[in-house]
N, C-alpha and C. Protein backbone atom coordinates (compact mmCIF):
# COMPACT_ATOMS: atom_id res chain seq x y z
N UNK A 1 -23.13 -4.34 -29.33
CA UNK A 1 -21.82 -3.92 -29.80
C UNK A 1 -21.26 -5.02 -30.69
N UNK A 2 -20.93 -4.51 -31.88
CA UNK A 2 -20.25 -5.98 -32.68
C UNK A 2 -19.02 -5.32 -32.01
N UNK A 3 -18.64 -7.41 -32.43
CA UNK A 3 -17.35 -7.92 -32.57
C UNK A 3 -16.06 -6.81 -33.06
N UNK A 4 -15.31 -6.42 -32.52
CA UNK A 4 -14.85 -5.18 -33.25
C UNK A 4 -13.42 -5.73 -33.29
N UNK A 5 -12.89 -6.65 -32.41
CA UNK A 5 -11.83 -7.48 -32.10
C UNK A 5 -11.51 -8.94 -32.43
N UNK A 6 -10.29 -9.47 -32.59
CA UNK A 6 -10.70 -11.31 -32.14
C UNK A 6 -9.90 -11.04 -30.45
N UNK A 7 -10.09 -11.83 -29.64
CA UNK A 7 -9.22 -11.75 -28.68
C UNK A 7 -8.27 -12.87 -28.71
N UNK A 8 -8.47 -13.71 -29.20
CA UNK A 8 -7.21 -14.73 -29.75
C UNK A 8 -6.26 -13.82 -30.71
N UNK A 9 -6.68 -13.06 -31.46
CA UNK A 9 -5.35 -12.40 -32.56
C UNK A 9 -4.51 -11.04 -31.68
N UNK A 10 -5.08 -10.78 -30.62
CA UNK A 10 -4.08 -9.87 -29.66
C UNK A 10 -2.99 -10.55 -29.39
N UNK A 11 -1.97 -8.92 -29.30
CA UNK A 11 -0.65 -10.04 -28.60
C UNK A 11 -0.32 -9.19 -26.96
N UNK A 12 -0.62 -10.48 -26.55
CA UNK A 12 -0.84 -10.28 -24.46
C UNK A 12 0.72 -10.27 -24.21
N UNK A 13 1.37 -9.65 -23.43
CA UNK A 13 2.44 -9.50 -22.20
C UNK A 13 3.00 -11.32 -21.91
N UNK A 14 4.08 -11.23 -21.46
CA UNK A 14 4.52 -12.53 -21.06
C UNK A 14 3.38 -12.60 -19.73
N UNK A 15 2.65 -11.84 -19.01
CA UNK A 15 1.60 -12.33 -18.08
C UNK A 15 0.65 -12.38 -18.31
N UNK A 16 0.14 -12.38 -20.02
CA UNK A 16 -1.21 -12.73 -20.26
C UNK A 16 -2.22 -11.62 -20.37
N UNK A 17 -1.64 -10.32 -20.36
CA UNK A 17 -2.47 -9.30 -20.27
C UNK A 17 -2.28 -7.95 -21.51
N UNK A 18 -2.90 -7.38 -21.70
CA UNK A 18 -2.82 -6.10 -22.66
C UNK A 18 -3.19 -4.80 -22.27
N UNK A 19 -2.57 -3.50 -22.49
CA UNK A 19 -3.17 -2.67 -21.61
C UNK A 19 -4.43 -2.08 -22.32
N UNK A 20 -5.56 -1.63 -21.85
CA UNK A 20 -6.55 -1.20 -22.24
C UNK A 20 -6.44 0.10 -21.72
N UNK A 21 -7.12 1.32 -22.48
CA UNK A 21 -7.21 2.93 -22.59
C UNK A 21 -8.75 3.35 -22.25
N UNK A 22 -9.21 3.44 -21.29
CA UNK A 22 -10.65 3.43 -21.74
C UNK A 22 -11.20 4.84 -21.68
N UNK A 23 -11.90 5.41 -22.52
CA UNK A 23 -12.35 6.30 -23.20
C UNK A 23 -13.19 6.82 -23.33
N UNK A 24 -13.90 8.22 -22.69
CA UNK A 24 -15.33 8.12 -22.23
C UNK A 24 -16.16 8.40 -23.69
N UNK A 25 -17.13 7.74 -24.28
CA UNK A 25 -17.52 8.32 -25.50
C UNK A 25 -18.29 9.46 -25.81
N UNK A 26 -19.08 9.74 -25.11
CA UNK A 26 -19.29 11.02 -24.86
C UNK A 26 -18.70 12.15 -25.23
N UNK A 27 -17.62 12.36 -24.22
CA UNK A 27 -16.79 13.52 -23.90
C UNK A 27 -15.76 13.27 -24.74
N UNK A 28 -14.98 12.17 -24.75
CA UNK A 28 -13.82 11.50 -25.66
C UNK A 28 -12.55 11.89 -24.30
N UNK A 29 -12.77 12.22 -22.98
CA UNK A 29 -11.82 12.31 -21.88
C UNK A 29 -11.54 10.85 -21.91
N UNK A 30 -10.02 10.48 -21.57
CA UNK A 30 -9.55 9.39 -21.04
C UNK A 30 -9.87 9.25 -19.67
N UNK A 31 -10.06 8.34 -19.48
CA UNK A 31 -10.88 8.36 -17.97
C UNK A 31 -10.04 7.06 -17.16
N UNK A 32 -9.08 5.87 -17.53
CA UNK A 32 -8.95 5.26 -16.47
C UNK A 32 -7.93 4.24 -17.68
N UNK A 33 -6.58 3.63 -17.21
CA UNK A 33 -6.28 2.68 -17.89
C UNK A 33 -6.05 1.62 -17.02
N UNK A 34 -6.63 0.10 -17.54
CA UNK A 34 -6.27 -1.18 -17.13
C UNK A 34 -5.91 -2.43 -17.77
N UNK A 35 -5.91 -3.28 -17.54
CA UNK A 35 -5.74 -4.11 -18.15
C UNK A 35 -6.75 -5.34 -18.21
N UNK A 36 -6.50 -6.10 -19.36
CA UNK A 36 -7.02 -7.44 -20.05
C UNK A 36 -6.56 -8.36 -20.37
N UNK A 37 -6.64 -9.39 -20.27
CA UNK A 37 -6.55 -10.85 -20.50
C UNK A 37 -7.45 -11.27 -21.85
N UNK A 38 -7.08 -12.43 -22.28
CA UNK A 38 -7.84 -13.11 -23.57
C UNK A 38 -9.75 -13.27 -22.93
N UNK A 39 -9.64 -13.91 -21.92
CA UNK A 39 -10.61 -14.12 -21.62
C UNK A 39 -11.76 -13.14 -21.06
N UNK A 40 -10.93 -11.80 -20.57
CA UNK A 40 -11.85 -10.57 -19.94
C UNK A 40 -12.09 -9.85 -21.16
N UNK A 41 -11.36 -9.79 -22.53
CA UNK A 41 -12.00 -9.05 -23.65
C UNK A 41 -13.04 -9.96 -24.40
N UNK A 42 -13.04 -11.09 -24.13
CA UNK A 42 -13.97 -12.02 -24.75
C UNK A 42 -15.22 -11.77 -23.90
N UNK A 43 -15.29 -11.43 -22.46
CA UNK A 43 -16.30 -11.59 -21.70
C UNK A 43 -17.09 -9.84 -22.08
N UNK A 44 -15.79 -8.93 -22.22
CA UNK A 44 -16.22 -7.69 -22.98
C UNK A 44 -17.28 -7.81 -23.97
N UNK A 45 -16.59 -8.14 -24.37
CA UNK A 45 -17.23 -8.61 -26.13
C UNK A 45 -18.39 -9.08 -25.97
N UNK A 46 -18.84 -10.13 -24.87
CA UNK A 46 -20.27 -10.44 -24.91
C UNK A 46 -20.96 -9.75 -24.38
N UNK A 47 -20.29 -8.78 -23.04
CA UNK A 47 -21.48 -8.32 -22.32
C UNK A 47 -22.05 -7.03 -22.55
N UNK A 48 -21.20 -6.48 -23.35
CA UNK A 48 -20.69 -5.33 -23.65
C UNK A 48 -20.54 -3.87 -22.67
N UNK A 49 -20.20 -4.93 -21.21
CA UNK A 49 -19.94 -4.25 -20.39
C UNK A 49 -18.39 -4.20 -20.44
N UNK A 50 -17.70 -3.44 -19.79
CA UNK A 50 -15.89 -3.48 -19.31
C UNK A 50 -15.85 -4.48 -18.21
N UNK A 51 -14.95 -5.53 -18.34
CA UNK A 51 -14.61 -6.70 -17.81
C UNK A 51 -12.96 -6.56 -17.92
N UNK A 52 -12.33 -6.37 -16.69
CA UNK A 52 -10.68 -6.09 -16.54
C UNK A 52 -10.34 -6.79 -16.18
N UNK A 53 -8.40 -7.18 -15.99
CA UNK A 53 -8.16 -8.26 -15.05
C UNK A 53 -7.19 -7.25 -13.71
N UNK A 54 -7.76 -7.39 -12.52
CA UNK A 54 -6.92 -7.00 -11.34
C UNK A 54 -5.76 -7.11 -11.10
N UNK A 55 -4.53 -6.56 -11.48
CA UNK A 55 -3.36 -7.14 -11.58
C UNK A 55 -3.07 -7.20 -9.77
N UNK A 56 -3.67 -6.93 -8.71
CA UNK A 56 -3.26 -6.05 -6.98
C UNK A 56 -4.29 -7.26 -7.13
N UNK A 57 -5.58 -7.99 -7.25
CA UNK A 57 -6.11 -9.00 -6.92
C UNK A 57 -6.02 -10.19 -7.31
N UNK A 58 -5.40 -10.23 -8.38
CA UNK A 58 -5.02 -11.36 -9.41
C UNK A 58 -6.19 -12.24 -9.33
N UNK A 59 -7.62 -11.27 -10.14
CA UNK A 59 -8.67 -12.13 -10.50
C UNK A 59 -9.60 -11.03 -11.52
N UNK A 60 -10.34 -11.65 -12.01
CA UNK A 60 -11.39 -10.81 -13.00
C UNK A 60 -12.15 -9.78 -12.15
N UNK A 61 -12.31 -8.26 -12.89
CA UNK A 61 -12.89 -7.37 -12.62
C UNK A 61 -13.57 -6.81 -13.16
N UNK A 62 -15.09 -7.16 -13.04
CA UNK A 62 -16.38 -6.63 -13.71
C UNK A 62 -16.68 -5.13 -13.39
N UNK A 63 -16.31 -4.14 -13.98
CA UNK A 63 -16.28 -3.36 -13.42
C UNK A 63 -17.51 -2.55 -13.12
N UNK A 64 -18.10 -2.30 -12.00
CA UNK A 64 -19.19 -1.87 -11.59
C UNK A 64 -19.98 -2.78 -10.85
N UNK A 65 -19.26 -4.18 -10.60
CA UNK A 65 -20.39 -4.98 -9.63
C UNK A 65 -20.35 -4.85 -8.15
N UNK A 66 -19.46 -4.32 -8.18
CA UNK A 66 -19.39 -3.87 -6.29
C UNK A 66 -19.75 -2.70 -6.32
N UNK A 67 -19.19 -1.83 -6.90
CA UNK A 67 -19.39 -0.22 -7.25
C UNK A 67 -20.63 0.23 -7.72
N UNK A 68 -21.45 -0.53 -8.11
CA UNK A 68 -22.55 0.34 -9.14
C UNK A 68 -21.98 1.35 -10.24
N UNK A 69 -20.73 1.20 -10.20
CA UNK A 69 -20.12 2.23 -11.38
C UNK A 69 -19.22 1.81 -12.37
N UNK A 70 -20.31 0.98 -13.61
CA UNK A 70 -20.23 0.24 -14.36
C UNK A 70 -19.54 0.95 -15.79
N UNK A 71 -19.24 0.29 -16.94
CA UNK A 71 -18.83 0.63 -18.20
C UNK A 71 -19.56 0.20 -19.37
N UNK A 72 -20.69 1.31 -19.97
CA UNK A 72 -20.80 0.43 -21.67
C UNK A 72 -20.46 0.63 -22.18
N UNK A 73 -19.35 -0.45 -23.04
CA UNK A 73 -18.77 -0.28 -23.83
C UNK A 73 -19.32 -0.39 -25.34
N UNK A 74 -18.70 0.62 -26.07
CA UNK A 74 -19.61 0.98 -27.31
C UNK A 74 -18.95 0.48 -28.35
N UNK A 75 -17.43 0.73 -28.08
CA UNK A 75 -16.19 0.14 -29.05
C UNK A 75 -15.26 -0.22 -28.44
N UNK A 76 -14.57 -1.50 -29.07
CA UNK A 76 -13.15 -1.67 -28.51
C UNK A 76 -12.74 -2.12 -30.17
N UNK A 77 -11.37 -1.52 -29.85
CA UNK A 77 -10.28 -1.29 -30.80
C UNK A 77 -9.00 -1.44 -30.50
N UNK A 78 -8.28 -2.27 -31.76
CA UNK A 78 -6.97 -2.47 -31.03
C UNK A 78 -5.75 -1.72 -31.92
N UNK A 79 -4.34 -1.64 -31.63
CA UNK A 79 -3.71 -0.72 -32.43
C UNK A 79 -3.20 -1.42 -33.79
N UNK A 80 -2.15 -0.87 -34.08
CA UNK A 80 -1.39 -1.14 -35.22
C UNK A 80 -0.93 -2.41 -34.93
N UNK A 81 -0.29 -2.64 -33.69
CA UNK A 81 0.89 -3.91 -33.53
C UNK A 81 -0.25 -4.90 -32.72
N UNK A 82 -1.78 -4.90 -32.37
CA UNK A 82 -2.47 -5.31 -31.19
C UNK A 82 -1.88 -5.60 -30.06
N UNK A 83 -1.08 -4.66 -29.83
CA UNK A 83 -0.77 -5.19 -28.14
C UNK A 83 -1.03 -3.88 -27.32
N UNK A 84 -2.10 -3.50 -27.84
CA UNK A 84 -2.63 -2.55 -26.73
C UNK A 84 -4.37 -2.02 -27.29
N UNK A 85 -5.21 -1.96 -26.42
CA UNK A 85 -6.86 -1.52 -26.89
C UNK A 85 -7.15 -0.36 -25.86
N UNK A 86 -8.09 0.51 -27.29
CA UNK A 86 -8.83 1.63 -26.60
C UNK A 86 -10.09 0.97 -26.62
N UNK A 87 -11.04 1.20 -25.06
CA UNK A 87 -12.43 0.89 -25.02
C UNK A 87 -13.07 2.14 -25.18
N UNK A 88 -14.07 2.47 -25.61
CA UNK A 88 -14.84 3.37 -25.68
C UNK A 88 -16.14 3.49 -25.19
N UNK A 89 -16.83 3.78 -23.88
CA UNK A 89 -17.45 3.42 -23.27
C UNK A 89 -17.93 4.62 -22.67
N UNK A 90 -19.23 4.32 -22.49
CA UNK A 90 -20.80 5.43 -21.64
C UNK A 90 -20.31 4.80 -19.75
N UNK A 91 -19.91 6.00 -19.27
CA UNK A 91 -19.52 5.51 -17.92
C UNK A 91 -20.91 6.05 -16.99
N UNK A 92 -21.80 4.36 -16.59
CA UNK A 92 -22.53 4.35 -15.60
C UNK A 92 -22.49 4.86 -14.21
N UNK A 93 -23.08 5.46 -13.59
CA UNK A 93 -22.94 6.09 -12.28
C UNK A 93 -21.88 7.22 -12.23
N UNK A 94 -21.32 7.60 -10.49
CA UNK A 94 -20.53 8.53 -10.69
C UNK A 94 -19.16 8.77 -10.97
N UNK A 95 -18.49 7.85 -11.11
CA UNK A 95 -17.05 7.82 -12.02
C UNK A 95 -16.15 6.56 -12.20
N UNK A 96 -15.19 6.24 -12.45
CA UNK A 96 -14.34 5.19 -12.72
C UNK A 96 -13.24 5.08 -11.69
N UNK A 97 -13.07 6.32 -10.66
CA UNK A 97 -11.64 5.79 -9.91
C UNK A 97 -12.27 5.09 -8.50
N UNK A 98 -11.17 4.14 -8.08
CA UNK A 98 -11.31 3.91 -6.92
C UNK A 98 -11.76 5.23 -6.06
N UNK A 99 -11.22 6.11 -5.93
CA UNK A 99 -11.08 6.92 -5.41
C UNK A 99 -12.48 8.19 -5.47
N UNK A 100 -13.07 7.70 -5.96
CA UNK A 100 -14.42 8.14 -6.60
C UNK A 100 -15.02 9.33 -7.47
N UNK A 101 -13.16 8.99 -8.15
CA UNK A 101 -13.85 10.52 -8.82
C UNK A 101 -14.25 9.96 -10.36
N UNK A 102 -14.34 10.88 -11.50
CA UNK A 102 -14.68 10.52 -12.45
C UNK A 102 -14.23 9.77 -13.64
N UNK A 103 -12.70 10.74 -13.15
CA UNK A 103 -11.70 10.02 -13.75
C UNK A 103 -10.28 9.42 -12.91
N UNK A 104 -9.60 8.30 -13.40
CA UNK A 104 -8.53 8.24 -12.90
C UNK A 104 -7.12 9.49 -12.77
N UNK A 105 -7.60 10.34 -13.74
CA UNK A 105 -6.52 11.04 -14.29
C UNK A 105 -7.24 12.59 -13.52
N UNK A 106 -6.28 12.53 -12.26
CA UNK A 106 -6.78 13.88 -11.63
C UNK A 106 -5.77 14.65 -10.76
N UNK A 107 -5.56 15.14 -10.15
CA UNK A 107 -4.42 16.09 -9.32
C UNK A 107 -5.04 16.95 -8.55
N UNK A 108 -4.61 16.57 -7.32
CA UNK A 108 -5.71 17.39 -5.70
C UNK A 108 -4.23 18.59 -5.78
N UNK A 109 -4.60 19.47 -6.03
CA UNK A 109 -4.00 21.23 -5.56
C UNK A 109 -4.48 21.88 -4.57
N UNK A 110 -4.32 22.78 -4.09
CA UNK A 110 -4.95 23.25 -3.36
C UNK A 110 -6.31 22.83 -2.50
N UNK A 111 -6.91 21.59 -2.57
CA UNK A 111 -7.48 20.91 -1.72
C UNK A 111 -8.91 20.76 -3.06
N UNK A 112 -8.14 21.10 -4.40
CA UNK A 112 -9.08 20.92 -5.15
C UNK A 112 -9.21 19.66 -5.83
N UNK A 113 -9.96 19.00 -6.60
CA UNK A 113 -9.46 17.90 -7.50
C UNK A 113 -10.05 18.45 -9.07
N UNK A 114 -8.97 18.26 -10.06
CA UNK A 114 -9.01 18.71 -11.55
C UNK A 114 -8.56 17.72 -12.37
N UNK A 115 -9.00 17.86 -13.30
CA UNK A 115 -8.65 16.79 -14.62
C UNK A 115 -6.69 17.75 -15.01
N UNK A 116 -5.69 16.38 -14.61
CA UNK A 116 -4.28 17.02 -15.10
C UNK A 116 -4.67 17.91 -16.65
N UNK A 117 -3.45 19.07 -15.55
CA UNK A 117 -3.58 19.98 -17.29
C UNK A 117 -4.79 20.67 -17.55
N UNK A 118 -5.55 20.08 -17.41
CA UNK A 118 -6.85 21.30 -17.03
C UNK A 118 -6.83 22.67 -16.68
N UNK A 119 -7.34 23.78 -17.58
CA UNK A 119 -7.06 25.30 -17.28
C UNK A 119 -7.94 25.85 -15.43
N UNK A 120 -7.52 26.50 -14.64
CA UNK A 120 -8.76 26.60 -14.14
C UNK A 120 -10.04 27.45 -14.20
């Protein structure tokens, strides 16, 4: 994956962080938003895996090393003002939420689980 970013020219939160959108490339479904630090988009950038920062652990989060349910990231992009990035990423294994579904973005109805807004 090239360099698609600097992570020094982002502009981070008074706590050092930026929110990230991440984006399944594939499908183009939004699948999960978190956040980044200077140093977890730099570690992005090399591994070209998704590398977050835990704001509930207050430490770096590789995402998929406990989980087996990793992120390649294909693109990262930042906006108009850089204080916010979409990742664009091939999601390894079976999904991105804690919660184990595919996506973060879901709503249990009737004992079902659906992507919000989703027709049925």
């Amino acid at each position: 994956m090239p360099d698609s970013v600097d992570p020094s020219a982002l502009t981070y939160d008074a706590q050092g962080l930026i929110v990230a959108i991440v984006q399944d490339v594939d499908t183009r479904d939004v699948v999960m938003v978190a956040y980044m630090n200077q140093d977890t988009v730099r570690r992005t950038l090399e591994t070209g895996q998704a590398v977050f920062w835990s704001r509930s652990r207050q430490e770096v989060w590789h995402k998929g090393a406990t989980s087996g349910d990793y992120i390649e990231v294909h693109s990262l992009a930042a906006d108009c003002d850089s204080d916010a990035l979409v990742l664009q990423g091939r999601l390894l294994g079976s999904g991105v939420c804690h919660t184990g579904s595919r996506s973060c973005f879901v709503d249990v109805e009737d004992g079902e689980t659906r992507l919000v807004g989703a027709s049925a």
